[in-house]
C-alpha atoms as a PDB file:
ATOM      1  CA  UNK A   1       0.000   0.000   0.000  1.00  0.00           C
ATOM      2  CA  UNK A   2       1.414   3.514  -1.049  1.00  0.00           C
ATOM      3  CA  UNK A   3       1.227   5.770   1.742  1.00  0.00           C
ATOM      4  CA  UNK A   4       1.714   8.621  -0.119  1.00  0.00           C
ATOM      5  CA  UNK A   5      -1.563   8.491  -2.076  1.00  0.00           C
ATOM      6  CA  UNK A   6      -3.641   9.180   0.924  1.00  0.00           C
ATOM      7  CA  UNK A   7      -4.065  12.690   2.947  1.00  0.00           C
ATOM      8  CA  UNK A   8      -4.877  12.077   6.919  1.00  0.00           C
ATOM      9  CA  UNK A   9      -8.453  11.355   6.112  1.00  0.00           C
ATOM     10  CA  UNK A  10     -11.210   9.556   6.939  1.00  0.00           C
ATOM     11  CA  UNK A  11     -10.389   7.605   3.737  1.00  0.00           C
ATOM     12  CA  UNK A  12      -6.818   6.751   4.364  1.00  0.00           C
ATOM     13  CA  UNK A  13      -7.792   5.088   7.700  1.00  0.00           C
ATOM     14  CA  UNK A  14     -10.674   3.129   6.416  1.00  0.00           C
ATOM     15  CA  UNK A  15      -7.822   1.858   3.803  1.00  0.00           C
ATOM     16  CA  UNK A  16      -5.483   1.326   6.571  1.00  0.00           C
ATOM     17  CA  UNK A  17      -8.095  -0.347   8.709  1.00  0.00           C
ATOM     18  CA  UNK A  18      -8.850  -2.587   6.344  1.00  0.00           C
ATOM     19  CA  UNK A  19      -5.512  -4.005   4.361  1.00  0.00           C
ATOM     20  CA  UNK A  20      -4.343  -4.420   8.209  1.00  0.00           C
ATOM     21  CA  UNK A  21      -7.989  -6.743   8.586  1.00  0.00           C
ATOM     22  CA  UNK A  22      -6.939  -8.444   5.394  1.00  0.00           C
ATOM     23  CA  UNK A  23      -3.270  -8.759   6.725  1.00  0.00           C
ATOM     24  CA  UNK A  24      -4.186 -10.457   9.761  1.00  0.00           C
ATOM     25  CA  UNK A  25      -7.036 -12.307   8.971  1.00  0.00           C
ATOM     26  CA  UNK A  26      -6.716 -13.474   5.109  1.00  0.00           C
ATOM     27  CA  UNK A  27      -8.416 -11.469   2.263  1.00  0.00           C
ATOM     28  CA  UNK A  28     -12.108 -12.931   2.485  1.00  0.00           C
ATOM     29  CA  UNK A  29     -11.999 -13.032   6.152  1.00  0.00           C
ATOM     30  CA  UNK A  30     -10.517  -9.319   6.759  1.00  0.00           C
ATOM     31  CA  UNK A  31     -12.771  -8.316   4.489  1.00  0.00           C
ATOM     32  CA  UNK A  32     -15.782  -9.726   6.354  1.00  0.00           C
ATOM     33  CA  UNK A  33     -14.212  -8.558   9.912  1.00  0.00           C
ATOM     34  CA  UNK A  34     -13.676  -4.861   8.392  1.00  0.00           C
ATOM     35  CA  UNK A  35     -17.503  -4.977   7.277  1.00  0.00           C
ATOM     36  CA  UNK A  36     -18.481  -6.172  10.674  1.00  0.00           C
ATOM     37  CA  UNK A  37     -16.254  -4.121  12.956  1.00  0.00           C
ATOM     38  CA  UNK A  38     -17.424  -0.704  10.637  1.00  0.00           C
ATOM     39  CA  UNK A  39     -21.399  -1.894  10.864  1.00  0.00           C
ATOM     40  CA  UNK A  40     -21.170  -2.309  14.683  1.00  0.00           C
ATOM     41  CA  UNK A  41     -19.399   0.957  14.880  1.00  0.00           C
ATOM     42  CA  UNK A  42     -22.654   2.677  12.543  1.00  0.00           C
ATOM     43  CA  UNK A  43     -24.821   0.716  14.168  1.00  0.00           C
ATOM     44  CA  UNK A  44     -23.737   1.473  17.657  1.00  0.00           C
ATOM     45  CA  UNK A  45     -23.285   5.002  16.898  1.00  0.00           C
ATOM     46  CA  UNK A  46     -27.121   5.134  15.559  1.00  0.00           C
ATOM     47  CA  UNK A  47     -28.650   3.543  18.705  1.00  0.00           C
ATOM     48  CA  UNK A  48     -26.038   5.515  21.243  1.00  0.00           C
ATOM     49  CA  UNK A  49     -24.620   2.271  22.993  1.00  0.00           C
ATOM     50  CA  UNK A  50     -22.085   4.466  23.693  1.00  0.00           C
ATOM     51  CA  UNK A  51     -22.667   3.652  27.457  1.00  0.00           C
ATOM     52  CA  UNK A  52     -21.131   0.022  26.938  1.00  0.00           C
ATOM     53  CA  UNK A  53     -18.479   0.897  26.022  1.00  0.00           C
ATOM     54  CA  UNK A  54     -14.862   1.041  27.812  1.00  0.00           C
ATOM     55  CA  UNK A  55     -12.154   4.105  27.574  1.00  0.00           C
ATOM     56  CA  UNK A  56      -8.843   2.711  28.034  1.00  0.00           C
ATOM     57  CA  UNK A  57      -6.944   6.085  27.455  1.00  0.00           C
ATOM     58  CA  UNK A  58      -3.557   6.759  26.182  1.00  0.00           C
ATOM     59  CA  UNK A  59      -1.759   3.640  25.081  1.00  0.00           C
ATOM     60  CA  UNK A  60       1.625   3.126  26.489  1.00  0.00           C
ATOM     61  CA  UNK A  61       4.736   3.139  23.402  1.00  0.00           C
ATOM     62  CA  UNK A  62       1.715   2.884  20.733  1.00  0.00           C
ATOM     63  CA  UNK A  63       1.396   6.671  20.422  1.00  0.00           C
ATOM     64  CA  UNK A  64      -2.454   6.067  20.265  1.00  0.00           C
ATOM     65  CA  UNK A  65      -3.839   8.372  22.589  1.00  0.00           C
ATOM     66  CA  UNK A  66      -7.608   6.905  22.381  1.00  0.00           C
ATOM     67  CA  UNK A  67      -8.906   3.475  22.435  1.00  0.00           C
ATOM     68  CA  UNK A  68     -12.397   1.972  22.630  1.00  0.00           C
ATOM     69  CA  UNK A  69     -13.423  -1.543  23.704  1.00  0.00           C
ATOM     70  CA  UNK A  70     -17.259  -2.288  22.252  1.00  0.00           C
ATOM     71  CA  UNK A  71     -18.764  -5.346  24.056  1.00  0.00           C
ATOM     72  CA  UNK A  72     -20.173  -7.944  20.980  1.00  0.00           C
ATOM     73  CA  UNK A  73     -23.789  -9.499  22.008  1.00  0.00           C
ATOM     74  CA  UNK A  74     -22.230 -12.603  20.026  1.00  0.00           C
ATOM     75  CA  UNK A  75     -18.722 -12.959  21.885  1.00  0.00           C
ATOM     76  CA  UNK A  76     -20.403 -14.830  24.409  1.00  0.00           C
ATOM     77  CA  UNK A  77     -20.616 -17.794  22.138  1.00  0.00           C
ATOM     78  CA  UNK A  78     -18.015 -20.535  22.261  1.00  0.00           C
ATOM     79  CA  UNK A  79     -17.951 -20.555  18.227  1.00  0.00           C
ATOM     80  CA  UNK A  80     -17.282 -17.087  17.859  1.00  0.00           C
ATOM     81  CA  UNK A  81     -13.533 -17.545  19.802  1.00  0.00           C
ATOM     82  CA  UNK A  82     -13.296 -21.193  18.342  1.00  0.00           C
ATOM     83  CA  UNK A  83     -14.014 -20.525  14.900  1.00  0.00           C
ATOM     84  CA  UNK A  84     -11.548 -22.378  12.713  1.00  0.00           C
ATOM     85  CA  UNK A  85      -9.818 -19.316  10.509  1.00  0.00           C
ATOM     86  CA  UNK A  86      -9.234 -19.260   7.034  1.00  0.00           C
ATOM     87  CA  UNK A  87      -6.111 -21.046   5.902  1.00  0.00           C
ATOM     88  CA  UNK A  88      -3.541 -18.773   3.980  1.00  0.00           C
ATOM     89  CA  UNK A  89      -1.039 -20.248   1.810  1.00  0.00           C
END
């Protein structure tokens, strides 16, 4: 990915954000996690279950000053930390 052909914008991080998805979790797969991960966000955002949700603050030798934890409804199923991943060659 060429860094240079993005400005600090919205659209550079959804790039980023999702060729790091694809990176770690194989092209179908990130995809799918980046589409899930952005819905929740919408969705969350749209019914304000902001309340739910967890600051964690400034993130030590990260130089990430924010970070949110969102509780999933469907990480309290075994299959969703079991789930065998897609195999990468």
């Amino acid at each position: 990915m060429d860094r240079t052909k993005f400005k600090w914008t919205q659209e550079k991080y959804e790039q980023v954000l999702l060729h790091t998805c694809q990176i770690i979790y194989g092209p179908s797969q990130g995809k799918a996690f980046y589409d899930f991960v952005i819905e929740k966000n919408i969705n969350d955002a749209m019914v304000e279950e902001i309340l739910t949700d967890k600051y964690f603050g400034m993130l030590p030798g990260a130089n990430i000053e924010i970070a949110y934890y969102r509780s999933y409804p469907g990480a309290v199923l075994k299959s969703f930390w079991t789930g065998k991943p897609e195999v990468r060659k």
